[in-house]
Protein backbone atom coordinates (compact mmCIF):
# COMPACT_ATOMS: atom_id res chain seq x y z
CA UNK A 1 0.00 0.00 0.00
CA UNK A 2 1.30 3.30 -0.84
CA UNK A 3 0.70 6.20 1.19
CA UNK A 4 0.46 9.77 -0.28
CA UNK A 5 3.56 11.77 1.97
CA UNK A 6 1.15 14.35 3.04
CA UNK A 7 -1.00 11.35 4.44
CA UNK A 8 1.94 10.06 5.83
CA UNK A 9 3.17 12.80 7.24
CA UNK A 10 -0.39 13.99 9.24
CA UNK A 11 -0.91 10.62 10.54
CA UNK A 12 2.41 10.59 11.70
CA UNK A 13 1.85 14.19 14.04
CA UNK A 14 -1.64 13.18 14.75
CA UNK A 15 -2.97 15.89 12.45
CA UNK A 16 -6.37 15.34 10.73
CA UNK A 17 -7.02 12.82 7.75
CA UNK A 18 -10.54 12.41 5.76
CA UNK A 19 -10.26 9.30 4.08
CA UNK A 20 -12.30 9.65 0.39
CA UNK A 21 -13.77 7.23 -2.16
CA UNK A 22 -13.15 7.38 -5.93
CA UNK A 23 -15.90 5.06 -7.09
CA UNK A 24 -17.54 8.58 -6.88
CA UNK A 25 -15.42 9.72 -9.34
CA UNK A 26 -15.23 7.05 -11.92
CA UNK A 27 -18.64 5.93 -11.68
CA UNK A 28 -20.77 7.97 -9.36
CA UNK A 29 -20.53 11.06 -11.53
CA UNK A 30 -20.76 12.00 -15.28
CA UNK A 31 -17.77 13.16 -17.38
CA UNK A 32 -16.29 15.72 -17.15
CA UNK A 33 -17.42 16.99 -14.24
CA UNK A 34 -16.56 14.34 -12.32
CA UNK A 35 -12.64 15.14 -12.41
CA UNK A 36 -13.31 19.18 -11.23
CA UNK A 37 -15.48 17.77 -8.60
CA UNK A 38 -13.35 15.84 -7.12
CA UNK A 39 -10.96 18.37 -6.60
CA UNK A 40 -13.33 20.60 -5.21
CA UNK A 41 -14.46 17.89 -2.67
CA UNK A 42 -10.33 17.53 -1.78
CA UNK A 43 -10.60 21.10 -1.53
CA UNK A 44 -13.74 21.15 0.83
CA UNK A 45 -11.73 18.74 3.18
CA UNK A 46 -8.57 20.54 3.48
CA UNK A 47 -10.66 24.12 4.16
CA UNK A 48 -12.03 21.98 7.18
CA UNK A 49 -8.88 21.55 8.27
CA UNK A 50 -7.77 18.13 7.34
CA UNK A 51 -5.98 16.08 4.86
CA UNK A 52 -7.83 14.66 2.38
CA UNK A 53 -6.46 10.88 1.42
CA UNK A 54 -8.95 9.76 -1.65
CA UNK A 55 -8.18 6.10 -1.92
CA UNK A 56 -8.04 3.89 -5.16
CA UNK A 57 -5.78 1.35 -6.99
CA UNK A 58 -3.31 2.62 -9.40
CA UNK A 59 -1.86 -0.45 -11.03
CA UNK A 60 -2.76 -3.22 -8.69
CA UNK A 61 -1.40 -1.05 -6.34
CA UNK A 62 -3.75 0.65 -3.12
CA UNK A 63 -2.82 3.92 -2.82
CA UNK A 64 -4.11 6.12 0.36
CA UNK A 65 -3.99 9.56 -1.14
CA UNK A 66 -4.00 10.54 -5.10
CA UNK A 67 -1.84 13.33 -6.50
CA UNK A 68 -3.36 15.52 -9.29
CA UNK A 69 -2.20 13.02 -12.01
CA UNK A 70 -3.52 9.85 -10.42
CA UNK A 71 -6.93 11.54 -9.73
CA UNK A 72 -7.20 12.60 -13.11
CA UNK A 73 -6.55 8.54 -14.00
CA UNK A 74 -8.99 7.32 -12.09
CA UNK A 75 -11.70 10.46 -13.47
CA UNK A 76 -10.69 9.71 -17.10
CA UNK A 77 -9.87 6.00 -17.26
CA UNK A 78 -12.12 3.95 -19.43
CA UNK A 79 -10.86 0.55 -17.92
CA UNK A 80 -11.35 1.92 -14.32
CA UNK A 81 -13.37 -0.90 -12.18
CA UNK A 82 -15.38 -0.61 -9.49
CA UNK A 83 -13.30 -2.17 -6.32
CA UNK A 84 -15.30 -3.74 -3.55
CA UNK A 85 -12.98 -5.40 -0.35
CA UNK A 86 -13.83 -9.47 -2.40
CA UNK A 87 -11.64 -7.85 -5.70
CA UNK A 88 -9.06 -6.17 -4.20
CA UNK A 89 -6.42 -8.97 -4.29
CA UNK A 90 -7.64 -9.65 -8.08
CA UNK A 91 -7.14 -6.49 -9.25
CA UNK A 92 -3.86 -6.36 -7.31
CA UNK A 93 -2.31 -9.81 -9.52
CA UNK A 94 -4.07 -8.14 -12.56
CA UNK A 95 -2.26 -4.64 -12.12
CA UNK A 96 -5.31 -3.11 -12.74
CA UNK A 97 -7.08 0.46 -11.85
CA UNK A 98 -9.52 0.40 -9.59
CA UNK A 99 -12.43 3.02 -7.90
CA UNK A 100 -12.77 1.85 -4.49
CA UNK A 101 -16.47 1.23 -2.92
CA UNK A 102 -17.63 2.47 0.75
CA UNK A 103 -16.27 -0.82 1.80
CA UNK A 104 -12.78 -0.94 0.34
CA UNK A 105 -12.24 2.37 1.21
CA UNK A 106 -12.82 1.30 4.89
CA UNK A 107 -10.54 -1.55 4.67
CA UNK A 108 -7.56 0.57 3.61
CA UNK A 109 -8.14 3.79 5.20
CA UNK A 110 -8.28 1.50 8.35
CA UNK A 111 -5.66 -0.32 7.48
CA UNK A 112 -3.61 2.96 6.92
CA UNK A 113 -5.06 4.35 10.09
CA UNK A 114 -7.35 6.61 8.91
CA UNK A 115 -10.34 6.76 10.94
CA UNK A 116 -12.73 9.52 9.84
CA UNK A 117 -14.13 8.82 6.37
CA UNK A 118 -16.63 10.84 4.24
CA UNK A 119 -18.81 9.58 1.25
CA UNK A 120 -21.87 10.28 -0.40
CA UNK A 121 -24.45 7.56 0.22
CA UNK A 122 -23.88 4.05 2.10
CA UNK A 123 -24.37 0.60 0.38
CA UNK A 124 -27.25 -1.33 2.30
CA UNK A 125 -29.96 -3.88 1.66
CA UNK A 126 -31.61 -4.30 -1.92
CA UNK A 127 -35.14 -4.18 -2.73
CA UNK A 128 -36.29 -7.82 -2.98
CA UNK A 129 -33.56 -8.79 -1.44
CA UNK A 130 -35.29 -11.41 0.38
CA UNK A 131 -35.39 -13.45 -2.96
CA UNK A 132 -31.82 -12.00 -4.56
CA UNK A 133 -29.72 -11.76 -1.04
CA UNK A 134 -28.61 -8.72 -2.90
CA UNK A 135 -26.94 -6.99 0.08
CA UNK A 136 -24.05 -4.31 -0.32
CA UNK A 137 -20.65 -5.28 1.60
CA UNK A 138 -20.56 -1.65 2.98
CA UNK A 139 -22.55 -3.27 5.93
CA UNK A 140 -20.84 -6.31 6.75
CA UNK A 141 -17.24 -4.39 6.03
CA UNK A 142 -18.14 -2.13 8.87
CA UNK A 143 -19.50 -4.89 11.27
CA UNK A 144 -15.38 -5.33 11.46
CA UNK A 145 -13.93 -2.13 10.81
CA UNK A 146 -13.54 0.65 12.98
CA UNK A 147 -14.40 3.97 10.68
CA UNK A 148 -16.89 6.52 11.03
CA UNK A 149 -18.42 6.69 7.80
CA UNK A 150 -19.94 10.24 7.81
CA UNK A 151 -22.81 9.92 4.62
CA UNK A 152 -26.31 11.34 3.64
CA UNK A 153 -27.68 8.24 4.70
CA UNK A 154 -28.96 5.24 1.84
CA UNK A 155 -30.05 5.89 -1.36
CA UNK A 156 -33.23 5.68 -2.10
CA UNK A 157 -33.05 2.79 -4.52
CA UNK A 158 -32.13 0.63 -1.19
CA UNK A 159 -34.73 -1.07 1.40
CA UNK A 160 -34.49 1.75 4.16
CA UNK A 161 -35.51 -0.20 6.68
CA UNK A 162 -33.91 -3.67 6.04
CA UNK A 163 -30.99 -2.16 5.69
CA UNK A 164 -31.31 0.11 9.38
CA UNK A 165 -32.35 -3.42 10.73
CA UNK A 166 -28.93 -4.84 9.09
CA UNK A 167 -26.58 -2.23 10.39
CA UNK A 168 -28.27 -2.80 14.26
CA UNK A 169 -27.59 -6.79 13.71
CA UNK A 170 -23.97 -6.17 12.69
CA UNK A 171 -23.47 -3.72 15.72
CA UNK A 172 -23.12 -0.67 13.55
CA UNK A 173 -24.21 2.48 15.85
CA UNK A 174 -26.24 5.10 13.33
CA UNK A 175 -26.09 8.84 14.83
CA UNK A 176 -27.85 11.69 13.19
CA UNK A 177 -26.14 14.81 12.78
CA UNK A 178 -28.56 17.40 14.27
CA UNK A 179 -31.37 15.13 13.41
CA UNK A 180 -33.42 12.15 14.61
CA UNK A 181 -34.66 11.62 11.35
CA UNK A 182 -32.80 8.99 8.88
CA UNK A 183 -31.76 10.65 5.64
CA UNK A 184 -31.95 9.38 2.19
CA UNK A 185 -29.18 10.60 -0.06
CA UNK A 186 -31.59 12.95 -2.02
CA UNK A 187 -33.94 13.40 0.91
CA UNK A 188 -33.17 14.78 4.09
CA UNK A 189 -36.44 11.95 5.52
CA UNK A 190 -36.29 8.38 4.98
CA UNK A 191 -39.69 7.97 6.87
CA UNK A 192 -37.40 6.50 9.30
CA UNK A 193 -35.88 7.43 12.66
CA UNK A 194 -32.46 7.19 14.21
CA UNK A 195 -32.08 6.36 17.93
CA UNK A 196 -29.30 8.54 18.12
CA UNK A 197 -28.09 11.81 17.91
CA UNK A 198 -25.23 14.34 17.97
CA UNK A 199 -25.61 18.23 18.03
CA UNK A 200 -21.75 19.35 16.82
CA UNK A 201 -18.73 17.33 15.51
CA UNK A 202 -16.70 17.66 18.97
CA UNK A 203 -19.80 15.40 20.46
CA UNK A 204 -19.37 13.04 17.47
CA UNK A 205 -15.53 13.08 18.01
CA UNK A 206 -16.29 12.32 21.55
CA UNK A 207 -17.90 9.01 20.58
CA UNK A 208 -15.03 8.00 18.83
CA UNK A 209 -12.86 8.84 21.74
CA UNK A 210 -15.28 6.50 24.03
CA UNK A 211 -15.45 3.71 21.67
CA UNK A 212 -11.43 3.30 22.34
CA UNK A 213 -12.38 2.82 26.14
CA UNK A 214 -14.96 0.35 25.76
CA UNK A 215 -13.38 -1.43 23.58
CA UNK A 216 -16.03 -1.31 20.81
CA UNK A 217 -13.39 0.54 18.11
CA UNK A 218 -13.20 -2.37 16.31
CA UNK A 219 -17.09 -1.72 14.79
CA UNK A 220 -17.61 0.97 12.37
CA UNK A 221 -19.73 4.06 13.33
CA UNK A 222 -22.51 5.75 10.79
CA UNK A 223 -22.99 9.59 10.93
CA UNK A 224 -26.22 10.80 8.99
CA UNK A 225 -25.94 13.89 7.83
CA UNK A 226 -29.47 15.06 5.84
CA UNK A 227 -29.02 16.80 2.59
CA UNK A 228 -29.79 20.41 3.18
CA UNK A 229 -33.46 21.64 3.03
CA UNK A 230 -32.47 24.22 0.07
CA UNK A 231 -30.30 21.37 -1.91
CA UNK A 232 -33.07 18.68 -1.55
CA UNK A 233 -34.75 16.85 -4.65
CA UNK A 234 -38.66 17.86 -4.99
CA UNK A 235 -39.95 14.47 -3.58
CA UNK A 236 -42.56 14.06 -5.66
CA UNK A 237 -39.77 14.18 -8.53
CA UNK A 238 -37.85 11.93 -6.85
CA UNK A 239 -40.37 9.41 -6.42
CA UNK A 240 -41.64 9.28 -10.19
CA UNK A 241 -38.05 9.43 -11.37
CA UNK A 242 -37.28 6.42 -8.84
CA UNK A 243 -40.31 3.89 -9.64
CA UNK A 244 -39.08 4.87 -13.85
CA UNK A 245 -35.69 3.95 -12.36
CA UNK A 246 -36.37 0.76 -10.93
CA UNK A 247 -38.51 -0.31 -13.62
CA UNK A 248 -35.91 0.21 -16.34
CA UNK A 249 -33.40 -1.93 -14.14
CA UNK A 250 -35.31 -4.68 -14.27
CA UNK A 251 -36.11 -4.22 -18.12
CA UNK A 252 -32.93 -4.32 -18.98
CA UNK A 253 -32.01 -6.90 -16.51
CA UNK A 254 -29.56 -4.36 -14.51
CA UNK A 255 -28.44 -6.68 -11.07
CA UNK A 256 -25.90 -6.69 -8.43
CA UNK A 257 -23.64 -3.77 -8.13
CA UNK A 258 -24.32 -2.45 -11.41
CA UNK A 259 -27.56 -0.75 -9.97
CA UNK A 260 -26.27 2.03 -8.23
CA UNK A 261 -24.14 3.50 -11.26
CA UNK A 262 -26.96 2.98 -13.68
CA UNK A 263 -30.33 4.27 -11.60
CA UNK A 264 -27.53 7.58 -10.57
CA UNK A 265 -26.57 7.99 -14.39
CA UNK A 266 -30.73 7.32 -15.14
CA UNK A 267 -31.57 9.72 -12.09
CA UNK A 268 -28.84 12.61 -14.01
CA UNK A 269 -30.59 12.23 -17.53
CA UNK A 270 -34.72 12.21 -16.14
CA UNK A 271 -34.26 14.88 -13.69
CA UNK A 272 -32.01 17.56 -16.35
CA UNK A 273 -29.43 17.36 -13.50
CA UNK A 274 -31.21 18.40 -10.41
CA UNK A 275 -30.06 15.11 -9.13
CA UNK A 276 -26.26 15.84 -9.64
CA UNK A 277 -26.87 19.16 -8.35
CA UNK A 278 -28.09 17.26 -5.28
CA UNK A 279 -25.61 14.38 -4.83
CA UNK A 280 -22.69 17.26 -5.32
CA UNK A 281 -24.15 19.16 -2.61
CA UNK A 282 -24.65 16.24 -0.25
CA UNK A 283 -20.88 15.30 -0.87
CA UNK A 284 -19.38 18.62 0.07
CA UNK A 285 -21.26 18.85 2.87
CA UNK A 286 -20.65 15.13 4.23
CA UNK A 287 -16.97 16.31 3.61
CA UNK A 288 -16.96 19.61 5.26
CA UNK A 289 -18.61 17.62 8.45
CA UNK A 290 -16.24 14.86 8.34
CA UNK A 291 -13.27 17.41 8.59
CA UNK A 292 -14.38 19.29 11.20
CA UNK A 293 -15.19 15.89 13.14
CA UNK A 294 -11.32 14.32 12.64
CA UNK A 295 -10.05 17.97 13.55
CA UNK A 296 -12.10 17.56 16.81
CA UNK A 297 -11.09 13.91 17.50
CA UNK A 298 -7.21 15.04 16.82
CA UNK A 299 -7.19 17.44 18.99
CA UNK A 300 -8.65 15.11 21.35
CA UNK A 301 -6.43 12.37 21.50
CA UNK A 302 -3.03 14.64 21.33
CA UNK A 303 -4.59 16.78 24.02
C-alpha cells in the first residue's frame, strides 16, 4: 500500500485525515465533471482543516492519497473498475485500476489508520432482497472495521428499513447529525428514525474517543448527515423518477452492483441534473462535516 507523503506525514503528528472514495469519481458522476469535482471535494476537506487521502488502486497497487495526475486517471480511465474489499487482491495480480467502494475504502483507510471517512451515500440492503440476497458489503465491512463513515444516509433505490435493521444486527451504531430523522441521499427523511443523535462534531468526536475505552473501536460508526433543506430533490420528482428507475433496471435486466451506477446515471438524464446538483451538494457537505469531526477527534487524543 502506498501512502500519499502528506497522508503520511499527518498521521504521523496526529494531524487530521478524511479518508475519500473514488468510485464517486469514476462511476458515481458523469464526465467531465466528475474530475473538477473531485478536486473541489479535496478542496472542501482541506478548508475543514484536514488532509484529504482519496483512496483507489493505481496499477494493482492501493494507494491512500492521489496526486493531481492519479486523480485525473482514475476520473478519465475507461478501464477503471469498481473495487469492492472481495476484488481487491484480483485487481492487485491483474495490475489493474480500480475506484474503491464504501467498503474498500474502509478496509484501507483503516488499514492505513485513517479513521474519519466521508462519502456520499452508504451501500445497504436491496429491494427484494429477500429473494436475490442482494446486500451491499458496505454493511458487513463495517461490522469489522472501525471507521466513522460520515454519509447522507442510503439511497433511495435501497430497502431503508432492512438495511437500518442490518446495520443494528452487525453492531453498527447510526447517529444523526442534528437530526433524529434517517436521511436518504436525495432526501433529508427516509420515513425513518435514528435512535441517536449528535448536536456538533466535537460530540461526534467524543464518541469515537469512548469507543477506544470500551473497547467497541473495532465496529464501524454511521454519521447521517441530511441533505440540506435548500439542496433537496422535490420528492414528488424523486419518487416518479425512482419507480421509472427501478422499472428500467429490471427491463434491462440491470443486477448486483451495477444498480447504483446505472439508476444515478438514469436519475442525471430524467431529472435535467437536479439530481447531480443534489448528490454534489450532499458530498461537500458530508466532507466539510467529516473534517471538522477528525479535527475535533485530533485534537482530542493529542490533548
Amino acid at each position: 500500500m502506498r501512502i500519499h507523503p502528506e497522508v503520511s506525514e499527518a498521521l504521523a503528528a496526529g494531524r487530521p485525515v478524511v479518508a475519500l472514495e473514488s468510485t464517486i469519481i469514476s462511476h458515481g458522476l458523469p464526465r467531465p465533471d466528475n474530475l473538477r469535482i473531485a478536486r473541489e471535494i479535496e478542496e472542501a476537506v482541506r478548508s475543514g482543516g484536514a488532509v484529504p487521502a482519496t483512496i483507489a488502486i493505481i496499477g494493482g497497487q492501493p494507494h491512500v492519497g492521489l496526486d493531481d495526475a492519479a486523480l485525473q486517471r482514475i476520473a478519465e480511465g475507461d478501464a477503471v473498475i469498481k473495487v469492492s474489499v472481495r476484488d481487491l487482491a484480483v485487481l492487485a495480480a491483474c495490475s489493474g485500476d480500480g475506484a474503491t467502494t464504501v467498503a474498500s475504502t474502509a478496509h484501507l483507510a483503516a488499514a492505513a489508520g485513517i479513521t474519519v471517512f466521508a462519502t456520499g451515500g452508504l451501500g445497504g440492503v436491496h429491494r427484494g432482497a429477500r429473494d436475490s440476497f442482494d446486500e451491499s458489503a458496505d454493511l458487513t465491512t463495517l461490522s469489522r472495521t472501525g471507521v466513522l463513515v460520515v454519509c447522507a444516509g442510503v439511497k433511495s433505490i435501497l430497502d431503508v428499513a432492512a438495511t437500518l435493521e442490518r446495520l443494528e444486527t452487525l453492531g453498527v451504531a447510526v447517529i444523526g447529525y442534528r437530526t433524529d430523522r434517517f436521511p436518504c441521499f436525495y432526501l433529508a427523511d427516509s420515513g425513518h428514525s435514528v435512535g441517536w443523535r449528535v448536536e456538533t462534531p466535537a460530540q461526534a468526536a467524543d464518541v469515537l474517543r469512548a469507543r477506544g475505552r470500551l473497547r467497541t473501536d473495532g465496529y464501524g460508526l454511521v454519521l447521517a448527515n441530511p441533505i440540506a433543506a435548500g439542496d433537496e430533490m422535490d420528492r414528488g420528482l424523486h419518487d416518479r423518477v425512482l419507480a421509472a428507475g427501478l422499472a428500467a433496471a429490471e427491463t434491462q435486466g440491470v443486477r448486483g452492483k451495477d444498480v447504483t451506477p446505472f439508476l444515478l446515471d438514469f436519475f442525471h438524464r430524467e431529472t435535467q441534473g437536479a439530481s447531480l446538483a443534489a448528490n454534489v451538494a450532499l458530498v461537500l457537505s458530508n466532507v466539510r462535516l467529516a473534517a471538522q469531526v477528525a479535527a475535533a477527534y485530533a485534537a482530542r487524543v493529542t490533548g
